[in-house]
Structure formats: structure tokens, C-alpha cells
C-alpha atoms as a PDB file:
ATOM      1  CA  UNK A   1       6.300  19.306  -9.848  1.00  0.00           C
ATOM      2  CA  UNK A   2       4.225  19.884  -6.551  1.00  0.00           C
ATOM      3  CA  UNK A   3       3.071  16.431  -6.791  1.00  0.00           C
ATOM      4  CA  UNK A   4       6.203  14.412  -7.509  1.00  0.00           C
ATOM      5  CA  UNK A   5       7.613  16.086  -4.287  1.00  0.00           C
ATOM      6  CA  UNK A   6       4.748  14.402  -2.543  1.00  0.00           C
ATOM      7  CA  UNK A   7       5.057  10.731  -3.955  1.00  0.00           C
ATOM      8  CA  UNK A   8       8.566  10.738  -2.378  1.00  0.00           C
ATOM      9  CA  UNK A   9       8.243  10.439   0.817  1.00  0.00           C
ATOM     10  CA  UNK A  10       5.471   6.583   0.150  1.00  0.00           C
ATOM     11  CA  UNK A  11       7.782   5.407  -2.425  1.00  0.00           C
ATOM     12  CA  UNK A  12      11.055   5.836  -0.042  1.00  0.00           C
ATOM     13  CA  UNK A  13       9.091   4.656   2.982  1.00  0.00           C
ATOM     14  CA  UNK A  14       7.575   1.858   0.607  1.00  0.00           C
ATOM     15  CA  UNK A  15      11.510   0.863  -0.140  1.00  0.00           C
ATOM     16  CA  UNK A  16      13.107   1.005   2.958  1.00  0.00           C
ATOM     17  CA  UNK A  17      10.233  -1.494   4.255  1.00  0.00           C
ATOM     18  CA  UNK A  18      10.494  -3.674   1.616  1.00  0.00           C
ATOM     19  CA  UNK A  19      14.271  -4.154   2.107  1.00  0.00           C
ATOM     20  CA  UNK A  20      13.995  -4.469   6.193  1.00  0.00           C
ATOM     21  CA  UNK A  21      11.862  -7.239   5.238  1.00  0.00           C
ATOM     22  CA  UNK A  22      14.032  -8.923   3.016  1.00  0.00           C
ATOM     23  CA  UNK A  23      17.044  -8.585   5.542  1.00  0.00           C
ATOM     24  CA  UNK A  24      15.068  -9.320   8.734  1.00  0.00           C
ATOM     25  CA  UNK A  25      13.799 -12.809   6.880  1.00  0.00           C
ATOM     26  CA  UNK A  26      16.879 -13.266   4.812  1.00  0.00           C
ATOM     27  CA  UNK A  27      18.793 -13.406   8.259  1.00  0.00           C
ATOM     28  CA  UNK A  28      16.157 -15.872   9.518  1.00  0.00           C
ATOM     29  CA  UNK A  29      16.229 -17.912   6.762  1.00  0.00           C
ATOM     30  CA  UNK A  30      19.971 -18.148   6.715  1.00  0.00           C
ATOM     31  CA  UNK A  31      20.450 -19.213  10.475  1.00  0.00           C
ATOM     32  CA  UNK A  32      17.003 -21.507  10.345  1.00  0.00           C
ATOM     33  CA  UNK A  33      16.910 -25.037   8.241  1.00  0.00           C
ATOM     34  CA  UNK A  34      14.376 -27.405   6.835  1.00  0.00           C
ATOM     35  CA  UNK A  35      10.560 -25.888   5.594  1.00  0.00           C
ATOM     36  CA  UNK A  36      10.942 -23.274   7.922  1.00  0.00           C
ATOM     37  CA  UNK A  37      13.443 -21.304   5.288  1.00  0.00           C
ATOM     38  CA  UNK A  38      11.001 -21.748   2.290  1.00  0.00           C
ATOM     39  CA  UNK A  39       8.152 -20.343   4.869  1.00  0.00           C
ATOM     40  CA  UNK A  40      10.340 -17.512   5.740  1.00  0.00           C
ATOM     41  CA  UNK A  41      11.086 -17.029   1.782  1.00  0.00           C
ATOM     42  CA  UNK A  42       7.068 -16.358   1.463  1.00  0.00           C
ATOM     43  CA  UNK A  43       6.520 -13.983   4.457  1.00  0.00           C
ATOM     44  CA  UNK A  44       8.732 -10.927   2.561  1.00  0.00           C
ATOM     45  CA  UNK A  45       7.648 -11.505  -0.569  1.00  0.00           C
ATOM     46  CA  UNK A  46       3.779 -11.022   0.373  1.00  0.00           C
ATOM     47  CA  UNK A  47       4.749  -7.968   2.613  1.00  0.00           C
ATOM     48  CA  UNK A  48       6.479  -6.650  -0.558  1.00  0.00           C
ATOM     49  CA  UNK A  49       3.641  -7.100  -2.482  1.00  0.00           C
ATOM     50  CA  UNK A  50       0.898  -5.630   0.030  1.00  0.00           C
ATOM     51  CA  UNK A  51       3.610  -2.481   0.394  1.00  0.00           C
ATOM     52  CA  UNK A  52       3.774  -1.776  -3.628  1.00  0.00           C
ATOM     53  CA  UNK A  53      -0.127  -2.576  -3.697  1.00  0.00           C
ATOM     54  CA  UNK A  54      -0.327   0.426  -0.870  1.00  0.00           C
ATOM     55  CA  UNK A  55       2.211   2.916  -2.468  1.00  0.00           C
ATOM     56  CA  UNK A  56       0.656   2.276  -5.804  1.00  0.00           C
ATOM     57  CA  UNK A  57      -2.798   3.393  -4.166  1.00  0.00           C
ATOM     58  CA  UNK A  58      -1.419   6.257  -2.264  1.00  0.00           C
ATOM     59  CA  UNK A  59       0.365   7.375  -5.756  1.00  0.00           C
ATOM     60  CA  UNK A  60      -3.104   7.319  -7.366  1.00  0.00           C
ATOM     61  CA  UNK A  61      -4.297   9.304  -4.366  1.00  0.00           C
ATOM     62  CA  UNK A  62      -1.702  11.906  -5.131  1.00  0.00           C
ATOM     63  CA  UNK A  63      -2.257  11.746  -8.838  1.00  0.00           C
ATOM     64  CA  UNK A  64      -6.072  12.537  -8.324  1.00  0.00           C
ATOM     65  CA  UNK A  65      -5.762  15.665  -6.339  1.00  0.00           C
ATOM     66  CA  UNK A  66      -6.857  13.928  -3.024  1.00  0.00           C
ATOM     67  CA  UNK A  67      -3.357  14.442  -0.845  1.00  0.00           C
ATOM     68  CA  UNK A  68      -5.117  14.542   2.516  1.00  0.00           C
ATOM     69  CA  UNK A  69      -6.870  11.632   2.659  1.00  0.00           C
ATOM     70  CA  UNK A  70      -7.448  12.079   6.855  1.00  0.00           C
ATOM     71  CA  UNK A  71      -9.998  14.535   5.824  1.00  0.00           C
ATOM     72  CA  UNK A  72     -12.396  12.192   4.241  1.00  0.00           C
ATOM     73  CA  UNK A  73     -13.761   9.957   8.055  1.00  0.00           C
END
């Protein structure tokens, strides 16, 4: 239970990223034209991507015991 309380906080902060992307670049892509809105349509969904990729590693992190990963450099 100790460690569900601590994958939480990376999968909210992974969320709330993911969707300021999404807005920030769905706004852009609304009020821009031409190839500039299908550019804009790539930039969030790679951001998304790289942010799951990093929760997903931080989750295995937390899975594996290793929850203070500062102490490692």
C-alpha cells in the first residue's frame, strides 16, 4: 500500500503535463493554419509519449524498492 501512495504523485504530475500540452498546442493549432497545425499536432503527441516513457520508468523505480533515486550520483 506504501508504494501505490508513492506512484501518485508521477502519474498525476505525468497527467496534468500531458493535458497542458494538448491544450497549449490544441490552442495553437486552432488559431494557426496551413502545415504549421499538423506540426503543432506532432509536438504533444511526442511530449506525451516521452512523459508516459518517464512515469513508466519512475513506476518501475518504485516497484523495485529504489524510491530515492538522488542517492545513487
Amino acid at each position: 500500500m506504501k508504494k501505490c501512495k508513492k506512484m501518485i504523485a508521477p502519474i498525476l504530475i505525468s497527467v496534468i503535463i500531458i493535458l497542458y500540452y494538448v491544450l497549449y498546442f490544441g490552442i495553437l493549432m486552432a488559431l494557426l493554419g496551413g502545415i504549421w497545425k499538423y506540426v503543432l499536432g506532432i509536438v504533444p503527441l511526442l511530449f506525451g509519449c516521452v512523459m508516459i516513457k518517464v512515469c513508466a520508468e519512475r513506476i518501475k523505480e518504485i516497484k523495485e524498492g529504489e524510491e530515492d533515486d538522488l542517492s545513487k550520483y
